[in-house]
Protein backbone atom coordinates (compact mmCIF):
# COMPACT_ATOMS: atom_id res chain seq x y z
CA UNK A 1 33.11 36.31 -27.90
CA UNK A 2 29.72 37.84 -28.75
CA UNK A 3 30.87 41.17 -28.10
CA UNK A 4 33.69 40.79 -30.78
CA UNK A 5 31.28 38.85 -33.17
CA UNK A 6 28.39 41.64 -32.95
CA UNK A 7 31.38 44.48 -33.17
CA UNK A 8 32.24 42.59 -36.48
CA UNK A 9 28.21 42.44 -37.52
CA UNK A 10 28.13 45.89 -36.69
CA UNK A 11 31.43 46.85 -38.76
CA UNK A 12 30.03 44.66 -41.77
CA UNK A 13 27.08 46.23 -41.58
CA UNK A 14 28.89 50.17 -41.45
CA UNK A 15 30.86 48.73 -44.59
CA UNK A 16 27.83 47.95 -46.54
CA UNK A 17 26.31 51.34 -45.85
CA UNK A 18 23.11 49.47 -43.92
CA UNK A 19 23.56 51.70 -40.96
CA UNK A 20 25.89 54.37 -39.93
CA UNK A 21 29.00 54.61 -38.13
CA UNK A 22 28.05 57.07 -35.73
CA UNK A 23 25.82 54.58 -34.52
CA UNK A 24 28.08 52.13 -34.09
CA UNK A 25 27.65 51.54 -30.10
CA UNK A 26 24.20 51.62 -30.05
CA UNK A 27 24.20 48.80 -32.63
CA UNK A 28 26.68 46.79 -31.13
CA UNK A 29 24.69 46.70 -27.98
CA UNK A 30 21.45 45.72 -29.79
CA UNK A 31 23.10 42.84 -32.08
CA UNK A 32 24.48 41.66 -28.33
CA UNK A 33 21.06 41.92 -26.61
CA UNK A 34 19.76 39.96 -29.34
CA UNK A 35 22.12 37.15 -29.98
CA UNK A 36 22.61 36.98 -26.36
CA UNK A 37 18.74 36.37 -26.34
CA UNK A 38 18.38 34.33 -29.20
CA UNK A 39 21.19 31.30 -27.74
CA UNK A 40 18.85 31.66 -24.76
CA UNK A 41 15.84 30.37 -27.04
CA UNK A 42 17.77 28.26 -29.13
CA UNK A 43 19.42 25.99 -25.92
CA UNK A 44 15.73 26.46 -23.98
CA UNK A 45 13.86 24.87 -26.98
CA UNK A 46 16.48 22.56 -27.86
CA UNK A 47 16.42 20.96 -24.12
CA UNK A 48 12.81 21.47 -24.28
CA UNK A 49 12.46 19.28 -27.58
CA UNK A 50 14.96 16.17 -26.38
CA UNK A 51 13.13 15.97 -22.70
CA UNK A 52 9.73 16.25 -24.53
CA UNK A 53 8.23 19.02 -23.03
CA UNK A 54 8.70 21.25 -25.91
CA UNK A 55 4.59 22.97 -25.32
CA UNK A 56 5.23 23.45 -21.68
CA UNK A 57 8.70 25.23 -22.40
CA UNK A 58 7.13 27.71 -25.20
CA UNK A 59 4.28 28.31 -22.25
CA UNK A 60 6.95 28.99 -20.06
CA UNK A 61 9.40 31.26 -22.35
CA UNK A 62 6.73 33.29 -23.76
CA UNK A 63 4.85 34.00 -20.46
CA UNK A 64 7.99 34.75 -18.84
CA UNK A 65 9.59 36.81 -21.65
CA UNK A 66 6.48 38.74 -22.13
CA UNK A 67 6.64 39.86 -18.80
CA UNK A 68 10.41 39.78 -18.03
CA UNK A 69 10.62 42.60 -20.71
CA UNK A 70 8.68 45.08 -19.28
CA UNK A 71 9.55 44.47 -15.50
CA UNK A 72 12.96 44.38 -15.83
CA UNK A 73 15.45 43.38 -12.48
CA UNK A 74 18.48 41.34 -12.13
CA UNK A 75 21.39 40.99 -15.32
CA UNK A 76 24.05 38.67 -15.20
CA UNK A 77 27.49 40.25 -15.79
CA UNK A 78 28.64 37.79 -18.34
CA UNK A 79 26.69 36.53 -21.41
CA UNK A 80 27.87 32.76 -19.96
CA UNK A 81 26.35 34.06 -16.49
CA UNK A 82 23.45 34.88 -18.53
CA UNK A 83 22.55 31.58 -20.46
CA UNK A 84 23.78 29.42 -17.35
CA UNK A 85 21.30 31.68 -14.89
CA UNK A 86 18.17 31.01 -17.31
CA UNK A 87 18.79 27.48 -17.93
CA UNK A 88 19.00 26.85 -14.21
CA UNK A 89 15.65 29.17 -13.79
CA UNK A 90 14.14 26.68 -16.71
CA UNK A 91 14.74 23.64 -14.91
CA UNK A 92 13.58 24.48 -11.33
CA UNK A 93 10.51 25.74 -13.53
CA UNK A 94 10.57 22.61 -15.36
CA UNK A 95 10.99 19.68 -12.19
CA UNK A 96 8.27 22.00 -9.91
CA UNK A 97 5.80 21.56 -13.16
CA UNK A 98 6.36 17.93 -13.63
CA UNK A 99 7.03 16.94 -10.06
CA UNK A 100 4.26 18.84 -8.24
CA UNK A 101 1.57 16.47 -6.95
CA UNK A 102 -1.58 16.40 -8.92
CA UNK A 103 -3.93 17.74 -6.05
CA UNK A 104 -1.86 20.77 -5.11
CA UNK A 105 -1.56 21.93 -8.56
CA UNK A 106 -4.53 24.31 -8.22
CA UNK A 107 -3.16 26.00 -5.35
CA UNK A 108 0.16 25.88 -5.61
CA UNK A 109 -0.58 28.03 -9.05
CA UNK A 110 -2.97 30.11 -7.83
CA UNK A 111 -0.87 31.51 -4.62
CA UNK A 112 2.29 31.32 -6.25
CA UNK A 113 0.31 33.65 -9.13
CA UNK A 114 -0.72 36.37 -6.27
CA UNK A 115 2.12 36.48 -4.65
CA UNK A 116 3.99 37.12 -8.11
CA UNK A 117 1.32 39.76 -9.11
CA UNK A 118 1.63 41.73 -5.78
CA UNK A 119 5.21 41.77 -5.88
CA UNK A 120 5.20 42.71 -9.64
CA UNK A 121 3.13 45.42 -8.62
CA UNK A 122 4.96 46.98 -5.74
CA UNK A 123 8.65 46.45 -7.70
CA UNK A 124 8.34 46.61 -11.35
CA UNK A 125 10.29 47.98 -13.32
CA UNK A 126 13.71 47.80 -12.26
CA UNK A 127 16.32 49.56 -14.28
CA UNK A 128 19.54 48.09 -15.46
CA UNK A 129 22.40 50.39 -14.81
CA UNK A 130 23.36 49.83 -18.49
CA UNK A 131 20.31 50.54 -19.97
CA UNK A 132 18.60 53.19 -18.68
CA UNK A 133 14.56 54.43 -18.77
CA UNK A 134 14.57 57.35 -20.97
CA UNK A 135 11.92 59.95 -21.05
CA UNK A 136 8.06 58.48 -19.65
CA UNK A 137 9.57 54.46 -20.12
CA UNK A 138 9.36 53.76 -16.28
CA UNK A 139 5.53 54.91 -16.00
CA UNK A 140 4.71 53.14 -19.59
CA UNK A 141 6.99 49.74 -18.46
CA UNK A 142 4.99 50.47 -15.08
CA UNK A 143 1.78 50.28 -16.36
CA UNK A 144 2.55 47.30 -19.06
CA UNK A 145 4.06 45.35 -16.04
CA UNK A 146 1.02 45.66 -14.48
CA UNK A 147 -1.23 44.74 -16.43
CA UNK A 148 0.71 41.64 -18.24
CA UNK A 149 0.94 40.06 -14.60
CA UNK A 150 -3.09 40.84 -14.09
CA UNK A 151 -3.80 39.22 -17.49
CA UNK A 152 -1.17 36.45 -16.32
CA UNK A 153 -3.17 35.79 -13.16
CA UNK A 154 -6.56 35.94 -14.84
CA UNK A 155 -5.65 33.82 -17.13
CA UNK A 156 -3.98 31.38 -14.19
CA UNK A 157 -7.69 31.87 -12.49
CA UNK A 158 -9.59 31.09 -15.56
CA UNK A 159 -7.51 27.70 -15.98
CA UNK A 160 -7.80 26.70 -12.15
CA UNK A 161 -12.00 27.13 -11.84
CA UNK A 162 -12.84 26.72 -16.09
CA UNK A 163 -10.30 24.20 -16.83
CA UNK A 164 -9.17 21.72 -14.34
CA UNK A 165 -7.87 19.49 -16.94
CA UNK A 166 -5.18 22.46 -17.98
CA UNK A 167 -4.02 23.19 -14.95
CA UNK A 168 -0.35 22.38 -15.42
CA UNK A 169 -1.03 25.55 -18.34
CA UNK A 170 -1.79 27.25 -14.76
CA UNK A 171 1.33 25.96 -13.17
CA UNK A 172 3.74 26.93 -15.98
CA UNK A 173 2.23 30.61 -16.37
CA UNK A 174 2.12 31.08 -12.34
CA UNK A 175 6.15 29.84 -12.22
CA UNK A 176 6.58 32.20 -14.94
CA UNK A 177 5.77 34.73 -12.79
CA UNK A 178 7.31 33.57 -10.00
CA UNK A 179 10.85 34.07 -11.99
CA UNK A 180 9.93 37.15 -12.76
CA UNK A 181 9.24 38.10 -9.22
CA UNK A 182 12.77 36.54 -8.08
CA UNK A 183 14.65 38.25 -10.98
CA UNK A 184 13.14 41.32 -9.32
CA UNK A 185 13.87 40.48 -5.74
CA UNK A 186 17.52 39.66 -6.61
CA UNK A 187 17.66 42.82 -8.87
CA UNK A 188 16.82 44.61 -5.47
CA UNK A 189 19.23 42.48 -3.15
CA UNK A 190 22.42 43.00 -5.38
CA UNK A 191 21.32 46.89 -5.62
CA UNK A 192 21.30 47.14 -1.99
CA UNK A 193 24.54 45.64 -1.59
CA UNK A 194 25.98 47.18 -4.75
């Protein structure tokens, strides 16, 4: 269904002379990518709104997305797949923020943060088989994977010793990272077996 409804964007589009028809394919996958990500957003927000933890979910989305773009790993093979695979990832993320005891907050984030970074650093970026690196984009996603998970544990670090009373800001950026991480460990798994 969204491949058919960003063919017909793409056709409108052709008909109004916006962009050309040569083009066609590489707009079509675009206008997918980005309505694919945009229902992501739209449900996340939406759940995040009616369970009242709309702050913690934009903390979450935007420390994750930041990241997830530049690292890379695991696709789902279906847009469905897709949108069902983040919302589950959204509300582990979500019951581990609001269920984690109080007194292992600072740890749990901190570790969890680490580990994230050190794995980020040994895997990222992972290439998708559909869209691949072209020209230097694997040393320049490389090096911006890198240093958004540094700034992403700093920042975690900051919180934990500055600003105690944030520290579920801590918890929310570390599990960010920690999806990251498992989107690039199952990225690796299904390659292996692929």
């Amino acid at each position: 269904m969204l491949q058919r409804f960003s063919e017909q964007f793409t056709d409108f589009l052709s008909l109004k002379g916006i962009i050309q028809n040569e083009n066609r394919e590489i707009y079509t996958y675009g206008f997918v990518a980005l309505f694919s990500t945009l229902i992501n957003i739209i449900i996340i927000i939406t759940i995040g709104i009616a369970t009242g933890m709309f702050l913690d979910t934009v903390i979450f989305m935007f420390m994750f997305g930041v990241l997830r773009v530049y690292c890379g790993g695991y696709h789902a093979n279906t847009h469905a797949a897709c949108i069902l695979f983040f919302i589950t990832i959204y509300g582990v993320t979500m019951a581990v923020a609001n269920f984690l005891p109080a007194d292992h907050r600072v740890v749990f984030s901190l570790l969890a943060g680490l580990i994230s970074f050190i794995i980020i650093f040994l895997l990222a970026p992972i290439e998708h088989k559909n869209k691949p690196f072209i020209g230097d984009e694997y040393s320049k996603f490389r090096f911006m994977s890198r240093i958004i998970a540094a700034f992403e544990f700093i920042a975690i670090c900051i919180i934990a010793v500055f600003y105690p009373e944030a520290i579920k800001a801590a918890v929310l950026i570390s599990l960010a990272m920690l999806s990251v991480t498992f989107i690039l460990i199952l990225a690796k798994a299904t390659e292996k077996r692929g």
